[in-house]
C-alpha atoms as a PDB file:
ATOM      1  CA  UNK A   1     -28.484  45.083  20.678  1.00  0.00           C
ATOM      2  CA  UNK A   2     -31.871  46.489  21.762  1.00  0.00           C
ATOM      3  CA  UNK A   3     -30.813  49.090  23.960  1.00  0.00           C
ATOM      4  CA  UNK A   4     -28.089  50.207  21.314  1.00  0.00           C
ATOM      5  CA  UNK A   5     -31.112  50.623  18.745  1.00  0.00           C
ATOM      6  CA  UNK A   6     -33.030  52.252  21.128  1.00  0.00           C
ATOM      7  CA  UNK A   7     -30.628  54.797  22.296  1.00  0.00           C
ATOM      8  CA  UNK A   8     -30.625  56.218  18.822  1.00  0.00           C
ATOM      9  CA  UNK A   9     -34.167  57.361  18.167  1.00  0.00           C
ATOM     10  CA  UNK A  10     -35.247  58.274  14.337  1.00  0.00           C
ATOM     11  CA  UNK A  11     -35.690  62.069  14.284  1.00  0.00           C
ATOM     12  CA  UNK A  12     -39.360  63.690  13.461  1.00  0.00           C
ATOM     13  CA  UNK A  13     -37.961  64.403  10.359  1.00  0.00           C
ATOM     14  CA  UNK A  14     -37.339  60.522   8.910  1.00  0.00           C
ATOM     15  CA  UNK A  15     -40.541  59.408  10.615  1.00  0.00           C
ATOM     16  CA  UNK A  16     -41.948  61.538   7.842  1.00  0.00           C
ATOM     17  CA  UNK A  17     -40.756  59.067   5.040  1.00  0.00           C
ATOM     18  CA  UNK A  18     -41.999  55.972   4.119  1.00  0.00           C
ATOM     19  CA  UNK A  19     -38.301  54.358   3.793  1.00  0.00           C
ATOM     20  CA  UNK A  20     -38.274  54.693   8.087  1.00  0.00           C
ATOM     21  CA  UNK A  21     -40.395  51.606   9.225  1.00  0.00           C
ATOM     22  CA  UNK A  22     -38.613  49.730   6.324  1.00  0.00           C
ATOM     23  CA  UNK A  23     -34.636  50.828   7.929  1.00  0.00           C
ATOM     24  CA  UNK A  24     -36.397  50.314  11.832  1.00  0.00           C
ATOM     25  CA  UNK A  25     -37.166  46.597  10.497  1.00  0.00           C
ATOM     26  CA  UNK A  26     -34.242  45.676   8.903  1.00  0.00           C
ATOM     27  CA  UNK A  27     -32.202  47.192  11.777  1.00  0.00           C
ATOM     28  CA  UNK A  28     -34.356  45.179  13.982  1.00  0.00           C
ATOM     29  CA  UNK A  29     -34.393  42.297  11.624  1.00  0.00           C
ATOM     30  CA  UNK A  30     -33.055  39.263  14.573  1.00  0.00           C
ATOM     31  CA  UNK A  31     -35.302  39.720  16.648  1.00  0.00           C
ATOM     32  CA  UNK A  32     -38.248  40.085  13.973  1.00  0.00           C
ATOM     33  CA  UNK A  33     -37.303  36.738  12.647  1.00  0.00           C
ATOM     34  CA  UNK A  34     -36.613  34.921  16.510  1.00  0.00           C
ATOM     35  CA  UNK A  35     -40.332  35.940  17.711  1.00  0.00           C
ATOM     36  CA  UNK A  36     -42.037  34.912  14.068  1.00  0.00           C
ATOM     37  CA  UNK A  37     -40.307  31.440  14.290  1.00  0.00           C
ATOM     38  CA  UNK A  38     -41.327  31.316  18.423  1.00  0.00           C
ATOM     39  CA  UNK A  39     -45.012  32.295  17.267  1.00  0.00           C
ATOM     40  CA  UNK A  40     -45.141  29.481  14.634  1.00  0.00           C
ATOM     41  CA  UNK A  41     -43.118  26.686  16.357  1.00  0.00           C
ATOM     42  CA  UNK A  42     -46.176  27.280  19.110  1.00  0.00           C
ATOM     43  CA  UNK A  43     -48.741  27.241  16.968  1.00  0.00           C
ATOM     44  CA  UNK A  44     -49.026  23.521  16.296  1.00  0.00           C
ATOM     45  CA  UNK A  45     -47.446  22.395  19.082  1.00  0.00           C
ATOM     46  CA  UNK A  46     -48.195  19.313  20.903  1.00  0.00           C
ATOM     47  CA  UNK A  47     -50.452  18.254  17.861  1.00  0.00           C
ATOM     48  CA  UNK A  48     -49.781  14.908  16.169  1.00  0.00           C
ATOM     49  CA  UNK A  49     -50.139  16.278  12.144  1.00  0.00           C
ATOM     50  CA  UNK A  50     -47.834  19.366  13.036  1.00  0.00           C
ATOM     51  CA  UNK A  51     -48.146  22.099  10.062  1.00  0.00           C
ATOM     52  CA  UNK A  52     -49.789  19.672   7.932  1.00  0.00           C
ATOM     53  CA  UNK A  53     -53.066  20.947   9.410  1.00  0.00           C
ATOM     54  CA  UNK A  54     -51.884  24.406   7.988  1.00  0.00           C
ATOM     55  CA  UNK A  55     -51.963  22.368   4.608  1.00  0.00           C
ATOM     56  CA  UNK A  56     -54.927  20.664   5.257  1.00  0.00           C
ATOM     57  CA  UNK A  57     -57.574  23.446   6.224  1.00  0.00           C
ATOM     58  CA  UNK A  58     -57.235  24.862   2.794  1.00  0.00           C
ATOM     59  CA  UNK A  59     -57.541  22.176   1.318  1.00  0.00           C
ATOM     60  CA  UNK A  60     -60.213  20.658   3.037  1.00  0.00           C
ATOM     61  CA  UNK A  61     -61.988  24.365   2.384  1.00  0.00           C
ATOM     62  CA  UNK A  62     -61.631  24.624  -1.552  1.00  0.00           C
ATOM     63  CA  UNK A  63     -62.575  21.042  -1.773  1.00  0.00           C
ATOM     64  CA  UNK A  64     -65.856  21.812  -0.261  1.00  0.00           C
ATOM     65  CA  UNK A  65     -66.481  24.954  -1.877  1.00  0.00           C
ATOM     66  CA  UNK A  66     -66.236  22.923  -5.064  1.00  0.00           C
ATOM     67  CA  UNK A  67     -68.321  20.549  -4.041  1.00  0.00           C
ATOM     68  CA  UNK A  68     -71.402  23.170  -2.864  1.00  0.00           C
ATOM     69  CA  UNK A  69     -70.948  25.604  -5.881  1.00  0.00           C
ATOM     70  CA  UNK A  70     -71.176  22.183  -8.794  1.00  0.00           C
ATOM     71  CA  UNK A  71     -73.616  19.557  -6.131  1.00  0.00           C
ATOM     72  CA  UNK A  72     -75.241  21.292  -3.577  1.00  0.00           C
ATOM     73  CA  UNK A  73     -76.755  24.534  -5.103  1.00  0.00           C
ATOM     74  CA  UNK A  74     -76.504  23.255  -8.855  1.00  0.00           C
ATOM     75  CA  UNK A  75     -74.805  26.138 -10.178  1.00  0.00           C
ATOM     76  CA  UNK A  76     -74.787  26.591 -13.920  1.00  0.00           C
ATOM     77  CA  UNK A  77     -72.561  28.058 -15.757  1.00  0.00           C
ATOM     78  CA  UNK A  78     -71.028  28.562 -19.652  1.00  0.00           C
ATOM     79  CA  UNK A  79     -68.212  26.006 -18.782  1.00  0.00           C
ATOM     80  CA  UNK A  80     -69.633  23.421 -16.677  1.00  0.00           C
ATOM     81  CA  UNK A  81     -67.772  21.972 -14.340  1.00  0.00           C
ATOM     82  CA  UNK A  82     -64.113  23.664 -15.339  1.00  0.00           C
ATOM     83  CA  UNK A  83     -66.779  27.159 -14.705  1.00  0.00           C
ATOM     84  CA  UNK A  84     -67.823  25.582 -11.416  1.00  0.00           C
ATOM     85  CA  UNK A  85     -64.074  24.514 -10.593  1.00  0.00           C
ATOM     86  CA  UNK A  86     -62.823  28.250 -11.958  1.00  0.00           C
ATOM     87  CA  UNK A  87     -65.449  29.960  -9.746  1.00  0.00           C
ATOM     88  CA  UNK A  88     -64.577  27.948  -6.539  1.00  0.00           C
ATOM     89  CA  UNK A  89     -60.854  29.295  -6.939  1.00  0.00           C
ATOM     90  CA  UNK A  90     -62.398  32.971  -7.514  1.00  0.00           C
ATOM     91  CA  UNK A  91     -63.730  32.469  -4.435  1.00  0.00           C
ATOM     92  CA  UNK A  92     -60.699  31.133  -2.362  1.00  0.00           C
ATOM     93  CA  UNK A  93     -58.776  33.929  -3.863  1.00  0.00           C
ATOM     94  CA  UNK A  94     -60.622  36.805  -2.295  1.00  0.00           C
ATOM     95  CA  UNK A  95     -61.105  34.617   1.121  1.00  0.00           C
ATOM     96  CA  UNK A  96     -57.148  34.333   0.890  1.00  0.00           C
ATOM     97  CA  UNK A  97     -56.657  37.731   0.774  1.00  0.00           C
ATOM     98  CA  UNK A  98     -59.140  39.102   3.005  1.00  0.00           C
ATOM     99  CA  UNK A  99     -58.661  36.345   5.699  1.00  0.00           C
ATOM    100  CA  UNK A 100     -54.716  37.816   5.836  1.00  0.00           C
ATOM    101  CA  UNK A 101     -56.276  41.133   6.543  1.00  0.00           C
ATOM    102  CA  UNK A 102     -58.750  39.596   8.953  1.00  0.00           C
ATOM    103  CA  UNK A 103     -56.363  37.850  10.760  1.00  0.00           C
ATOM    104  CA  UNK A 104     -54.166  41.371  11.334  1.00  0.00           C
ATOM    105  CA  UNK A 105     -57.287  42.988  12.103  1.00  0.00           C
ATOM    106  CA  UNK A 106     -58.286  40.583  14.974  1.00  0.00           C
ATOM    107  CA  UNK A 107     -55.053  40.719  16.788  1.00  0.00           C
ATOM    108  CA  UNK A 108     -53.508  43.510  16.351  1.00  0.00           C
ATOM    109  CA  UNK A 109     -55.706  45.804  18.831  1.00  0.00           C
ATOM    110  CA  UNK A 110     -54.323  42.901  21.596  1.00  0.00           C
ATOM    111  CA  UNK A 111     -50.829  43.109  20.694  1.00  0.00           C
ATOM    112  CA  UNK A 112     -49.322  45.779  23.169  1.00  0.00           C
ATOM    113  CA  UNK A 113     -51.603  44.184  25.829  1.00  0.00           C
ATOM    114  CA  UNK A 114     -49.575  40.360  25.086  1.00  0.00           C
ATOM    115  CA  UNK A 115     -46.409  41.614  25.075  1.00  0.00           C
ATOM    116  CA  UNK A 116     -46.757  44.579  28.320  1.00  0.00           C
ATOM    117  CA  UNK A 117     -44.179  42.683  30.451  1.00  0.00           C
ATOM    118  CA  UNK A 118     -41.329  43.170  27.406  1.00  0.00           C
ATOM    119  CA  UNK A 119     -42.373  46.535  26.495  1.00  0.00           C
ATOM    120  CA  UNK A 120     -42.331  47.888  30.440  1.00  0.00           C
ATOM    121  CA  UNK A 121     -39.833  45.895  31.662  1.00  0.00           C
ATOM    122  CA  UNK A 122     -37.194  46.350  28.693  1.00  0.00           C
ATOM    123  CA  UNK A 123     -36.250  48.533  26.047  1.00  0.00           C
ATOM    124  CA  UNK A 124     -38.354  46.566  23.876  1.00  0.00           C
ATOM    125  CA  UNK A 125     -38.651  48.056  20.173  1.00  0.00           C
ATOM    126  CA  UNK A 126     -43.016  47.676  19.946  1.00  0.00           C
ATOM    127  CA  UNK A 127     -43.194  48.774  16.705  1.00  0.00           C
ATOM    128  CA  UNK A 128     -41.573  45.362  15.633  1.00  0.00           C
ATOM    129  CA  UNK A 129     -44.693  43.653  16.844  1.00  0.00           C
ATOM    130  CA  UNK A 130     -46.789  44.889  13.818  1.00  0.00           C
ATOM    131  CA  UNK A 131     -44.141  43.529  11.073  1.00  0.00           C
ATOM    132  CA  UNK A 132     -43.991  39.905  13.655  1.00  0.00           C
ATOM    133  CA  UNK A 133     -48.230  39.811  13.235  1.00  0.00           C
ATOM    134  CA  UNK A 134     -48.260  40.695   9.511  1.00  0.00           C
ATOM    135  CA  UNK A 135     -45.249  38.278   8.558  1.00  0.00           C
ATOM    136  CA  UNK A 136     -47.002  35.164  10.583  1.00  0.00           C
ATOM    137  CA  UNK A 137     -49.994  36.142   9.044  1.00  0.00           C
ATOM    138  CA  UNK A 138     -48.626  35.817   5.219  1.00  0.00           C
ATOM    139  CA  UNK A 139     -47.212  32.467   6.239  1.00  0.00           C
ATOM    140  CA  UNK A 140     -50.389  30.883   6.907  1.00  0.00           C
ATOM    141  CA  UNK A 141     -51.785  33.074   3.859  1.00  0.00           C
ATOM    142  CA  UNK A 142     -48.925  31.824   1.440  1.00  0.00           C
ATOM    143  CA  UNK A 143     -49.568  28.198   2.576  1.00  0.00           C
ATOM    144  CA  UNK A 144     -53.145  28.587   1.364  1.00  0.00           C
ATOM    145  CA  UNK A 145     -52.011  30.329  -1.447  1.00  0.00           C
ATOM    146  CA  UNK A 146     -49.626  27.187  -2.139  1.00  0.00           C
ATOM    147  CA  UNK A 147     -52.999  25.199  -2.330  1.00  0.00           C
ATOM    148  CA  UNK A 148     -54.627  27.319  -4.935  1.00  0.00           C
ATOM    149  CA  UNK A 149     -51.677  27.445  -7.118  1.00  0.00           C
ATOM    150  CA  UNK A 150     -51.617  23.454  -6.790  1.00  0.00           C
ATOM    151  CA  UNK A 151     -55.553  23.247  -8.291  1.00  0.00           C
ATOM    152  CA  UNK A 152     -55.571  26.144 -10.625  1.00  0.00           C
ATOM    153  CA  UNK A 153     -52.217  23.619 -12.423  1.00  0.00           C
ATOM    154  CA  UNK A 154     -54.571  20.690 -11.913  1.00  0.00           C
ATOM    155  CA  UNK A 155     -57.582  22.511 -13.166  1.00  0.00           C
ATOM    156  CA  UNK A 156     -55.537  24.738 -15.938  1.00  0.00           C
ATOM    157  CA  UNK A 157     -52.553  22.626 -16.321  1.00  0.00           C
ATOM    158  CA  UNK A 158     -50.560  26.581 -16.406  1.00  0.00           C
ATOM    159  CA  UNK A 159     -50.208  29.043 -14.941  1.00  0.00           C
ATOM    160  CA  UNK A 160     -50.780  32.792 -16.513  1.00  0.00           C
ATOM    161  CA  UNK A 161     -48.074  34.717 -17.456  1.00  0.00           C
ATOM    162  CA  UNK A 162     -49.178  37.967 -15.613  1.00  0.00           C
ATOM    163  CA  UNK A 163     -48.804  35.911 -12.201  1.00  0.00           C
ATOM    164  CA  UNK A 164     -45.146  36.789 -12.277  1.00  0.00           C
ATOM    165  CA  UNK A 165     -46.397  40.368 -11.405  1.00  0.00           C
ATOM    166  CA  UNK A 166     -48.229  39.219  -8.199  1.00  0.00           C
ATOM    167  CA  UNK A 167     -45.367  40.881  -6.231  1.00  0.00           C
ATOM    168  CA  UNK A 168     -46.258  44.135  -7.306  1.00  0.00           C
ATOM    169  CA  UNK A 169     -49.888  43.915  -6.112  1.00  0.00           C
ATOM    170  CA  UNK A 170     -48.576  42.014  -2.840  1.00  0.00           C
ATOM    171  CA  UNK A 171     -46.228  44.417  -1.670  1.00  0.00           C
ATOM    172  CA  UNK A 172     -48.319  47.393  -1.056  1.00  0.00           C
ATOM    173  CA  UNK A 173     -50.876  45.340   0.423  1.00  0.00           C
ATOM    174  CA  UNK A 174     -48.113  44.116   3.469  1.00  0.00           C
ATOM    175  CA  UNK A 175     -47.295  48.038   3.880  1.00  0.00           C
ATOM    176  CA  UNK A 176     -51.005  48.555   3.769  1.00  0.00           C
ATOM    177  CA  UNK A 177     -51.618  45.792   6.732  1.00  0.00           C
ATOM    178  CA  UNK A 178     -48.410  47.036   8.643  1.00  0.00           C
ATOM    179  CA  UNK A 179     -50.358  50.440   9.045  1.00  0.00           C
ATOM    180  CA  UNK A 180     -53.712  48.820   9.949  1.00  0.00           C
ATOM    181  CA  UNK A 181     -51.921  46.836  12.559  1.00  0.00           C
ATOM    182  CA  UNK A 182     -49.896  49.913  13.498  1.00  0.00           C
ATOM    183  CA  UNK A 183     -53.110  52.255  14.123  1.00  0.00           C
ATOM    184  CA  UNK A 184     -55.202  48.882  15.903  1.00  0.00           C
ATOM    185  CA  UNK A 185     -52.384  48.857  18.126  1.00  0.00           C
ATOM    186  CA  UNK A 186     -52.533  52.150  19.156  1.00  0.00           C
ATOM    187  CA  UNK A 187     -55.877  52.385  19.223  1.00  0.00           C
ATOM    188  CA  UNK A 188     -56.167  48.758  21.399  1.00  0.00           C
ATOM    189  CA  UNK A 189     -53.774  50.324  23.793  1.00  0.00           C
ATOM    190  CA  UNK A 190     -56.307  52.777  25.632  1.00  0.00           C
ATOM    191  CA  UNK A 191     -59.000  49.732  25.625  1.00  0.00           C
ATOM    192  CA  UNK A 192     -59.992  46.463  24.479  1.00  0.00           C
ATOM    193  CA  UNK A 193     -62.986  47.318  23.073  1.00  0.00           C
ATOM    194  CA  UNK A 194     -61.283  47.900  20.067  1.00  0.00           C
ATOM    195  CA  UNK A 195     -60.720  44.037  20.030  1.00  0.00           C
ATOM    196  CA  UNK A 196     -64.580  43.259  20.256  1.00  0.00           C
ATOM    197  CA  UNK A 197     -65.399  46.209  18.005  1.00  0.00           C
ATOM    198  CA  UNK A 198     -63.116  44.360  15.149  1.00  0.00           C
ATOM    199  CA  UNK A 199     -65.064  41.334  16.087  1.00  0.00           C
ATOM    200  CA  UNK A 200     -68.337  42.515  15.385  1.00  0.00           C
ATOM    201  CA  UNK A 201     -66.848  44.461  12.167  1.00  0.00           C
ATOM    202  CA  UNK A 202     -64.759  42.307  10.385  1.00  0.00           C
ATOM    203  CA  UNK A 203     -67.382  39.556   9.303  1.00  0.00           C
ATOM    204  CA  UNK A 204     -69.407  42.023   8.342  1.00  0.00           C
ATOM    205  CA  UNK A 205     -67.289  44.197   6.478  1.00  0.00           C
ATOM    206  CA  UNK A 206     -66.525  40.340   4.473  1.00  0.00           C
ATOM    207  CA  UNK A 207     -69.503  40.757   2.894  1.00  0.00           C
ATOM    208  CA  UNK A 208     -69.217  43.979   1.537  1.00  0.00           C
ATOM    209  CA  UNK A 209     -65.825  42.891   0.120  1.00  0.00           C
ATOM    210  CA  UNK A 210     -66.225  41.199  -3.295  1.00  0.00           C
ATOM    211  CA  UNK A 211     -65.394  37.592  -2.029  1.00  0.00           C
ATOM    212  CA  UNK A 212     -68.378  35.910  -3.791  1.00  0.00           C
ATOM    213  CA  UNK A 213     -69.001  38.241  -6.464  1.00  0.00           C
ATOM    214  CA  UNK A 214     -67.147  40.819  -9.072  1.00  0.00           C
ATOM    215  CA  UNK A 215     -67.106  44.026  -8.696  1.00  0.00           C
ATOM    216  CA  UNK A 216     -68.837  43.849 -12.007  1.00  0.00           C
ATOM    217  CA  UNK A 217     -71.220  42.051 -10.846  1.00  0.00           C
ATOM    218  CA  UNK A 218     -72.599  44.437  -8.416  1.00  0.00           C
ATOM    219  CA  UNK A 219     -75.469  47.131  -9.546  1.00  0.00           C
ATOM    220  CA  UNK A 220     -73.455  50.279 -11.162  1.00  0.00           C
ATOM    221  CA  UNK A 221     -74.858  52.490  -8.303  1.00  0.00           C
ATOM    222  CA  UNK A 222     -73.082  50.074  -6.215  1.00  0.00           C
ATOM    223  CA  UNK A 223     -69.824  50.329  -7.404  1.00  0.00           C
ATOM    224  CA  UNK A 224     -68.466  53.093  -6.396  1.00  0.00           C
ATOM    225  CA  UNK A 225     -68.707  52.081  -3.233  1.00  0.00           C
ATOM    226  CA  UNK A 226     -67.171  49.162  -3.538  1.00  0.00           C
ATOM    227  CA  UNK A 227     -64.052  50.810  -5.394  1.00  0.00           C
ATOM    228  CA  UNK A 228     -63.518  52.648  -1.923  1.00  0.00           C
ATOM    229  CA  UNK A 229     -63.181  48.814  -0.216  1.00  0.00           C
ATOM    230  CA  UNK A 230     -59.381  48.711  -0.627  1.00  0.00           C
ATOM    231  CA  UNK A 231     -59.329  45.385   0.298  1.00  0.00           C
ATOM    232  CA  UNK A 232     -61.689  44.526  -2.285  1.00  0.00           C
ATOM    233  CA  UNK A 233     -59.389  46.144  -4.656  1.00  0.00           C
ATOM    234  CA  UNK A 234     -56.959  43.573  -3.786  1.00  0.00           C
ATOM    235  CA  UNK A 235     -59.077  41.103  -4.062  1.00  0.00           C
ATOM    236  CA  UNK A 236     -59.876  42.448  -8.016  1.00  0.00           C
ATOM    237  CA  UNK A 237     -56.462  42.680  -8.640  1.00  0.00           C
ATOM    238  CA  UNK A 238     -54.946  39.368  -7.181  1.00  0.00           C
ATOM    239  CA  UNK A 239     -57.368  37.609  -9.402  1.00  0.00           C
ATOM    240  CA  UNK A 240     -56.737  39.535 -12.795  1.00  0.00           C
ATOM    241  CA  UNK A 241     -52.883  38.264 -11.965  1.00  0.00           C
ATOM    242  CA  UNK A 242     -53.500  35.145 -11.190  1.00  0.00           C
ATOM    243  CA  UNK A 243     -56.577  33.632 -12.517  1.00  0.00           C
ATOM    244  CA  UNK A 244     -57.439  36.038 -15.320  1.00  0.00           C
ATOM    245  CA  UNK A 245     -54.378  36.447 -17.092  1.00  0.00           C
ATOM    246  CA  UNK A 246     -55.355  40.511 -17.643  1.00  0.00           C
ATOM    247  CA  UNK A 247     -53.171  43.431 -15.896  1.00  0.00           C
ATOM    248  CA  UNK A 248     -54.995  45.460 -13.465  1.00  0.00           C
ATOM    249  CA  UNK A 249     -56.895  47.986 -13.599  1.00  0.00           C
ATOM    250  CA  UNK A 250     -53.860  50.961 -14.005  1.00  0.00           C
ATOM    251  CA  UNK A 251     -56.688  53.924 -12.156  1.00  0.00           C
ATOM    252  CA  UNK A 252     -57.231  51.179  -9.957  1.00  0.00           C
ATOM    253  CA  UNK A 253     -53.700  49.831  -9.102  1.00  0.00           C
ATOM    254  CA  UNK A 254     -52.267  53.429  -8.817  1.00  0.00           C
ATOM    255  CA  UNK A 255     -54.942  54.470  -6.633  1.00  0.00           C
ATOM    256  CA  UNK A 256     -55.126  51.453  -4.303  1.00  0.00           C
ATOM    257  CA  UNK A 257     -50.933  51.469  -3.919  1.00  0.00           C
ATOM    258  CA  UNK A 258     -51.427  55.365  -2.998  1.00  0.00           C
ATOM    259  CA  UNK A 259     -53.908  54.818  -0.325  1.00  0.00           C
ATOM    260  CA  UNK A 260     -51.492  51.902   0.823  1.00  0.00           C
ATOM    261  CA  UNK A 261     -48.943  53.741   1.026  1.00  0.00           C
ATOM    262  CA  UNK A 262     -50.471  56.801   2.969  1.00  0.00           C
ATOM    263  CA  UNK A 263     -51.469  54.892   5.296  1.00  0.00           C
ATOM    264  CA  UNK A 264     -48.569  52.468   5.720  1.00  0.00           C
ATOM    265  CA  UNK A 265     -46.838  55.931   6.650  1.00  0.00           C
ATOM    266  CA  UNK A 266     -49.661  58.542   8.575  1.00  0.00           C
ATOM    267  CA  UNK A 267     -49.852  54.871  10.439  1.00  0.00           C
ATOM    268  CA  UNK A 268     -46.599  54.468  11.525  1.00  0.00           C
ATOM    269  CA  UNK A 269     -45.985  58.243  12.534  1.00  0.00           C
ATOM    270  CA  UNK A 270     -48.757  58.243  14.876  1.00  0.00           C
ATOM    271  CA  UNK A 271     -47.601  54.761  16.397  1.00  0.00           C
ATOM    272  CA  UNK A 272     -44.067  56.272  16.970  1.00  0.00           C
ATOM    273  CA  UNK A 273     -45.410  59.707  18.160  1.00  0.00           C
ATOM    274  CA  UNK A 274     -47.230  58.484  21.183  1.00  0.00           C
ATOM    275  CA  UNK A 275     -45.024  55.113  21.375  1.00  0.00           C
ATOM    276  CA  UNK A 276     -44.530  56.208  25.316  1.00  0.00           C
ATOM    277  CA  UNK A 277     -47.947  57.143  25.581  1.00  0.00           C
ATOM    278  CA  UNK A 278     -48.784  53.235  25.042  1.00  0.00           C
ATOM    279  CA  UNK A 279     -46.258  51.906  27.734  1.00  0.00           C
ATOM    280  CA  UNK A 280     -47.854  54.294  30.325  1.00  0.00           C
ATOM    281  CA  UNK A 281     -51.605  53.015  29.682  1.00  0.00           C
ATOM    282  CA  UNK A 282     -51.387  49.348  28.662  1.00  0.00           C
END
């Protein structure tokens, strides 16, 4: 089946859409699915609690953020404890979404490197690896996501209405992490300093991504900046549909799916452009 899809390249012109990576993955779709469900039989494997551990880490994590943000640090707020309880989930909202970024970020640049034997010794497809990373990534993310949805019905006993449009802000934000992994993979292919370089990055670029803050909050000279963090944009907007109850920002939302989507596609053109480049150095 591999060899058959790979003996009918897409043609320069298609690789210029942003439909092409979509028909490549759902032509591709078997094997996709066999090497997520291989990645996430493996990754509890030979533990005793099995993917309750994916259940409990959240858990265990919102818990405690409740705990330090009402005990610990004595924060006050308008609402008491249902303002202490609301800000912990603010919080585990943007750490939800920009852990499922991290989590691309840090293994993508690694990715052509894992798989070298398949890729040189078989027409292997490699531009399926990026869609396997992002989709095992959003599995772990959804479980957490499971979690907040669990204590924001405890909490709120409901559930806002504009959370039914939480697949229009999700969406472009899986195209937008299939081109980061796309370009870290290329980029990781010459040398692995791109996988310490997101190491050193990543945690810091966390704090310049409004996890434990508003954009609102932040100085007005300050902003602007912070509008250009897409991933902080996601952040904003995940929250307005799910905790807030208010539709994004429509500047904001049209802007942010733009800049998803140009680089979901610049992305995956230079991936597939110097695809046989990669084999030769990795």
């Amino acid at each position: 089946m591999l060899a058959v899809g790979e003996m009918h390249p897409v043609s320069p012109e298609l690789r210029m859409t942003v439909l092409t990576p979509l028909q490549r993955a759902w032509h591709f779709r078997e094997l996709i699915r066999a090497v997520v469900r291989r990645e996430l039989a493996a990754r509890f494997r030979g533990s005793i609690l099995g993917w309750l551990w994916a259940i409990f880490g959240p858990l265990l994590m919102l818990t405690i953020y409740t705990f330090v943000f009402s005990s610990a640090i004595g924060i006050r707020t308008s609402a008491s404890a249902r303002g202490i309880s609301n800000y912990s989930l603010t919080i585990f909202v943007g750490l939800i979404v920009f852990n499922l970024f991290s989590e691309v970020a840090y293994r993508a640049p690694a990715l052509l490197h894992e798989n070298a034997n398949f890729i040189k010794k078989s027409i292997f497809p490699s531009e399926t690896l990026a869609w396997t990373a992002t989709i095992r990534a959003i599995v772990y993310a959804g479980i957490s996501f499971g979690v907040l949805l669990a204590f924001e019905l405890i909490l709120t006993h409901w559930l806002p209405l504009t959370f039914f449009l939480l697949p229009f802000v999700v969406l472009p934000f899986v195209l937008f992490l299939l081109g980061v992994s796309w370009f870290l993979m290329a980029l990781g292919s010459f040398t692995r300093d791109v996988t310490h370089l997101m190491a050193s990055i990543v945690p810091v670029f966390m704090f310049a991504t409004p996890i434990f803050y508003s954009v609102s909050d932040a100085p007005k000279g300050m902003r602007i900046f912070l509008r250009c963090n897409i991933i902080g944009n996601y952040v904003e907007m995940v929250r307005d549909v799910v905790l807030y109850d208010i539709l994004p920002n429509p500047i904001l939302y049209i802007g942010t799916v733009l800049v998803s989507l140009l680089i979901f596609r610049a992305s995956y053109r230079f991936f597939m452009r110097y695809k046989n480049v990669f084999v030769d150095v990795i």
